[in-house]
C-alpha atoms as a PDB file:
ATOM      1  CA  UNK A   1     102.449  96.138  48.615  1.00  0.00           C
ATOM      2  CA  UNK A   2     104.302  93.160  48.597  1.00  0.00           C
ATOM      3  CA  UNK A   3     107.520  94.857  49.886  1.00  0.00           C
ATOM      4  CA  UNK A   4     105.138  96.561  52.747  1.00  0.00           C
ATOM      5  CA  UNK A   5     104.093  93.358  54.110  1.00  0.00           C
ATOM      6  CA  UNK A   6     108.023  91.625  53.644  1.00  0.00           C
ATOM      7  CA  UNK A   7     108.705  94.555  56.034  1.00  0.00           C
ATOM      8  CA  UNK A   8     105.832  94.518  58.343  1.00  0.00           C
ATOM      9  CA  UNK A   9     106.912  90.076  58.641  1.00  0.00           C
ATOM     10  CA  UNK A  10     110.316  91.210  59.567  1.00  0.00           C
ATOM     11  CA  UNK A  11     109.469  93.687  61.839  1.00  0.00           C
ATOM     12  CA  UNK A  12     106.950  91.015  63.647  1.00  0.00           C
ATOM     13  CA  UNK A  13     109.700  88.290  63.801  1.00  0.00           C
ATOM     14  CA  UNK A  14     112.579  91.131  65.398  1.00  0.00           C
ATOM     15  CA  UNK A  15     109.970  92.655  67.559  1.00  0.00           C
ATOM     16  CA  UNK A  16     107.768  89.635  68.883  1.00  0.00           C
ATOM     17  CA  UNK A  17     110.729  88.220  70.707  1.00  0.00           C
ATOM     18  CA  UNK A  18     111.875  91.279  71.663  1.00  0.00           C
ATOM     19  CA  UNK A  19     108.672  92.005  73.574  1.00  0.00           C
ATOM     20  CA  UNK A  20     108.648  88.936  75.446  1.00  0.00           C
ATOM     21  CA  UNK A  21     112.129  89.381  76.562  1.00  0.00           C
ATOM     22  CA  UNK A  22     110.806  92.878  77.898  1.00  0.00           C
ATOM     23  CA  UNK A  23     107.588  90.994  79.397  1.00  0.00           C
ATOM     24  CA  UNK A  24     110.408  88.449  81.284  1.00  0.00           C
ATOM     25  CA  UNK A  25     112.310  90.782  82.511  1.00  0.00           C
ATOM     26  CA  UNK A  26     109.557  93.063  84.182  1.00  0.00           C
ATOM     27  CA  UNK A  27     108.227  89.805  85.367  1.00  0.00           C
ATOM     28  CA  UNK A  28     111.522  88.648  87.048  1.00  0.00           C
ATOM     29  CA  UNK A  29     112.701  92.547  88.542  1.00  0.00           C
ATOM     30  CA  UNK A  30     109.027  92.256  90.076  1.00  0.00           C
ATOM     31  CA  UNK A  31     109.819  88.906  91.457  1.00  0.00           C
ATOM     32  CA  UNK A  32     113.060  90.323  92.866  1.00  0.00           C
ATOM     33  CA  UNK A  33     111.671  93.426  94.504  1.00  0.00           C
ATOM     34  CA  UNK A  34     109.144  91.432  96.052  1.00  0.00           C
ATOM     35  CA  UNK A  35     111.354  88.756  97.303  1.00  0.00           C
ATOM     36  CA  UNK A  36     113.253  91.700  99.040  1.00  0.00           C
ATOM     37  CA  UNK A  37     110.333  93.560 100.307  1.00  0.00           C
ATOM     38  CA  UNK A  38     109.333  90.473 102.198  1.00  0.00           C
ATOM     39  CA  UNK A  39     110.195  89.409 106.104  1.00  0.00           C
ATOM     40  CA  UNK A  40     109.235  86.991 108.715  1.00  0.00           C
ATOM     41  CA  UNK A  41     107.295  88.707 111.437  1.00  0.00           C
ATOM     42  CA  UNK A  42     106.980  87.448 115.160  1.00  0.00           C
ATOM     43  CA  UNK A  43     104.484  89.002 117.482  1.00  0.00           C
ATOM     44  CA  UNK A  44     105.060  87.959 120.946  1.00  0.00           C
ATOM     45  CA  UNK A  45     102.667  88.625 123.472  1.00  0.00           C
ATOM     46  CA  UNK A  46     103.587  88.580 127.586  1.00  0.00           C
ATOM     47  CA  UNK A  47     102.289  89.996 130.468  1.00  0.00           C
ATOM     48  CA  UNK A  48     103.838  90.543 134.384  1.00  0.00           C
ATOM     49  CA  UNK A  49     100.639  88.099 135.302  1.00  0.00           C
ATOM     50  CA  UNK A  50     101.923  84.008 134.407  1.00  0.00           C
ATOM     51  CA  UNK A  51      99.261  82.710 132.041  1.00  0.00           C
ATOM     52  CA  UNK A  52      97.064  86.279 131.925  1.00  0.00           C
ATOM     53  CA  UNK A  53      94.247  85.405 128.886  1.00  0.00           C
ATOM     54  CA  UNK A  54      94.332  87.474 126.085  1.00  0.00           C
ATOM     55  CA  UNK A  55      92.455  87.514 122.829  1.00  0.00           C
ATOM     56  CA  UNK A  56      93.209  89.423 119.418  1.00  0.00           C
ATOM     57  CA  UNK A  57      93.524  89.185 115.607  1.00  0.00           C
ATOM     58  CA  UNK A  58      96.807  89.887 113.728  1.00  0.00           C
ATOM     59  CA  UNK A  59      96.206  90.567 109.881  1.00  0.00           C
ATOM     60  CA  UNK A  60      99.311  90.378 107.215  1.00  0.00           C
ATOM     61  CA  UNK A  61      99.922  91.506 103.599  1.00  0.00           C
ATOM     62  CA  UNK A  62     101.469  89.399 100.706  1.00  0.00           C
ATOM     63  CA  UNK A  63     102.021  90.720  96.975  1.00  0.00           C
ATOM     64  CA  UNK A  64     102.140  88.865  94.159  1.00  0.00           C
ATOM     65  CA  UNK A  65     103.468  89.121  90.243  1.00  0.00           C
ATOM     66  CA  UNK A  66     100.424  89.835  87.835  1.00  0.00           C
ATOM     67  CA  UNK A  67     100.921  89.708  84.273  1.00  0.00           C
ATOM     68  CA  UNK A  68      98.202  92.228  83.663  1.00  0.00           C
ATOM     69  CA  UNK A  69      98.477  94.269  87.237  1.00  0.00           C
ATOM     70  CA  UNK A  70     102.178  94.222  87.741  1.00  0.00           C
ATOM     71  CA  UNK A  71     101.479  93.486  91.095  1.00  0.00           C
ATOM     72  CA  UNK A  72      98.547  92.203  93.186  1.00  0.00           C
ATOM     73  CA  UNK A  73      98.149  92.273  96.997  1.00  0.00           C
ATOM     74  CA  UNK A  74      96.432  90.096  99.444  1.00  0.00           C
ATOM     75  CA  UNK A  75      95.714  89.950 103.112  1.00  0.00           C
ATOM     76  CA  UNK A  76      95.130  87.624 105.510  1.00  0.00           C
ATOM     77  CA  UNK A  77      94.017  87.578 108.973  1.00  0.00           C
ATOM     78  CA  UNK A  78      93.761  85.215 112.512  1.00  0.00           C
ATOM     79  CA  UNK A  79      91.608  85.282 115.393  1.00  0.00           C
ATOM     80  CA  UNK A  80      93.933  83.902 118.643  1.00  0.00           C
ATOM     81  CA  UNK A  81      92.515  83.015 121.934  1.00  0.00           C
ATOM     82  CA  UNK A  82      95.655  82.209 124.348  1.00  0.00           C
ATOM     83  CA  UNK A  83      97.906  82.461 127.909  1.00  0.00           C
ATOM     84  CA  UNK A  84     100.912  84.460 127.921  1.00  0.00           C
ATOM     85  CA  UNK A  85     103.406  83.959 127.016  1.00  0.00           C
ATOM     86  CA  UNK A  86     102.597  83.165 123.337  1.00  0.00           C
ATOM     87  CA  UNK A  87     104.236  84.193 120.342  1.00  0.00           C
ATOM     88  CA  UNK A  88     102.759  83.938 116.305  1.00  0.00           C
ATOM     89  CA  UNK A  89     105.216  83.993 113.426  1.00  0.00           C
ATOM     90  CA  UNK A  90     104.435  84.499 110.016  1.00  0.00           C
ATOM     91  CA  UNK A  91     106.966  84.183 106.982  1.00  0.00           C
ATOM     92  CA  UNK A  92     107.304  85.827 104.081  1.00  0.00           C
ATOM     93  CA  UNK A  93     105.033  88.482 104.011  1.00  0.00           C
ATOM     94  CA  UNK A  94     105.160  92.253 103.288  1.00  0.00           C
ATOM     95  CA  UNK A  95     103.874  93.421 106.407  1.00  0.00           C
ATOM     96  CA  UNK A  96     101.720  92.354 109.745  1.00  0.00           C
ATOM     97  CA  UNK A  97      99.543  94.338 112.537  1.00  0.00           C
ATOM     98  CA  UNK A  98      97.810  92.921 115.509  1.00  0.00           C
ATOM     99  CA  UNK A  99      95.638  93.907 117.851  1.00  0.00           C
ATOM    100  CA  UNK A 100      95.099  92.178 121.361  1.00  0.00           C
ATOM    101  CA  UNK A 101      93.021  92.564 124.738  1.00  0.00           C
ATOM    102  CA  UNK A 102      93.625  91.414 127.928  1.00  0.00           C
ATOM    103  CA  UNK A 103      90.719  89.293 129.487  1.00  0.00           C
ATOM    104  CA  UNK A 104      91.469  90.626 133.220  1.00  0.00           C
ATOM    105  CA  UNK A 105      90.953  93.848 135.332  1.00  0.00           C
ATOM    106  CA  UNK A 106      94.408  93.379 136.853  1.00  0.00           C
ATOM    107  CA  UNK A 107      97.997  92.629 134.908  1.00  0.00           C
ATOM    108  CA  UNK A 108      99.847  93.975 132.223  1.00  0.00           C
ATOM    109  CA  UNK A 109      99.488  92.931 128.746  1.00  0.00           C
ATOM    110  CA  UNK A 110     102.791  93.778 126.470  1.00  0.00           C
ATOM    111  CA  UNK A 111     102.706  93.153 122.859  1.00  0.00           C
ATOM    112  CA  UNK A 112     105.788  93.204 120.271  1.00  0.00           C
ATOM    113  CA  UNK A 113     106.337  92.758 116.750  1.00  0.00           C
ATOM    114  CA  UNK A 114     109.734  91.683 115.323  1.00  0.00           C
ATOM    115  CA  UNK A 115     110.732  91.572 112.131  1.00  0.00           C
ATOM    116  CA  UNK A 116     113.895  89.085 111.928  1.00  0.00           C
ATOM    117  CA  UNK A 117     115.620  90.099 115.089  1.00  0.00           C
ATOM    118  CA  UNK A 118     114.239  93.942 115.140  1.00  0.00           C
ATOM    119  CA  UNK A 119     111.780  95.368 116.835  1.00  0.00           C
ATOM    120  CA  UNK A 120     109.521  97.083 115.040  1.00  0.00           C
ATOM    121  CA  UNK A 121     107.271  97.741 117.621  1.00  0.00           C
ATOM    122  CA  UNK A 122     105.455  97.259 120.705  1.00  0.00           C
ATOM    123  CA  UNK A 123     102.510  98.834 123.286  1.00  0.00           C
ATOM    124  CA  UNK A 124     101.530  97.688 126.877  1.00  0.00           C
ATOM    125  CA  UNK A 125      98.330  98.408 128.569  1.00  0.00           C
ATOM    126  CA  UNK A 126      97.363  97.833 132.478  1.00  0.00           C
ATOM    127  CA  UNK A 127      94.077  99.027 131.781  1.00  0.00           C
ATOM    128  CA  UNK A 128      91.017  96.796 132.811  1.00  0.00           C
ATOM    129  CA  UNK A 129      90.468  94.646 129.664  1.00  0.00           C
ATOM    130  CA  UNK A 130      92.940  96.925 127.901  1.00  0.00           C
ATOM    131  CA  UNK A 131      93.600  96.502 124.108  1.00  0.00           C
ATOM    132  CA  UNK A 132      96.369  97.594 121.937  1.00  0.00           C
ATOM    133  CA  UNK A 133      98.036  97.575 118.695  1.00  0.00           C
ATOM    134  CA  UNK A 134     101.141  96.745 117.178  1.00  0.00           C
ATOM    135  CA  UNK A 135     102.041  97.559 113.330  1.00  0.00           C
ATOM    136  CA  UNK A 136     104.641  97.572 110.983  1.00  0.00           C
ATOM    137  CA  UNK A 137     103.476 100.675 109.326  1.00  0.00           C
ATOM    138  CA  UNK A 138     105.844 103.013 108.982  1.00  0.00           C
ATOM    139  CA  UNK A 139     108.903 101.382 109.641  1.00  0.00           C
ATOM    140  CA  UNK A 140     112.138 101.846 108.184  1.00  0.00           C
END
């Protein structure tokens, strides 16, 4: 018995640290990927009409380490009133998506999303109090 529990000791004081190290480095190649999965989005918004009023909401995604979860994700979003031209940047954030309306019967409203100096995407609508969307879904 006594040589059972000498063992089981031994095996607690190799294994404990061992297991942390383990825990650290999931925690940091988390931290990493994230880091890398992350950009700085601009949506600019213009039109063919100087100062055409728009509203429109752009939502973005963040993700987190979790000890427990790996990883955790958030969102957050903004309501915009504004004139074009206008432009919104967000940093460091996994991903964005926006969607805007023209306050006008007459113009065009164009809408793009860059991430760093690509674009990622972008709509236009002439329609009477058109809306569209812009999203980094299924990029690259």
């Amino acid at each position: 018995m006594k040589k059972l529990l000498l063992i089981i000791s031994i095996l607690a004081l190799v294994l404990v640290p061992i297991g942390c190290n383990v825990q650290d480095l999931a925690k940091n190649a988390i931290e990493e990927m994230l880091t890398n999965a992350t950009s700085t989005y601009t949506i600019k918004v213009s039109s063919n009409v100087t100062g055409l009023n728009f509203t429109g909401k752009y939502t973005w995604v963040n993700a987190a380490y979790d000890a427990e979860a790996w990883v955790v994700f958030s969102s957050d979003s903004e309501d915009v009133t504004g004139n074009v031209p206008e432009q919104y940047t967000v940093p460091d954030v996994i991903s964005v998506g926006g969607m805007f309306q023209k306050q006008a019967v007459n113009g065009t409203l164009k809408v793009e999303l860059w991430r760093g100096g690509d674009l990622i995407d972008s709509s236009v609508t002439t329609d009477p109090w058109g809306a569209i969307l812009v999203t980094a879904i299924g990029e690259d």
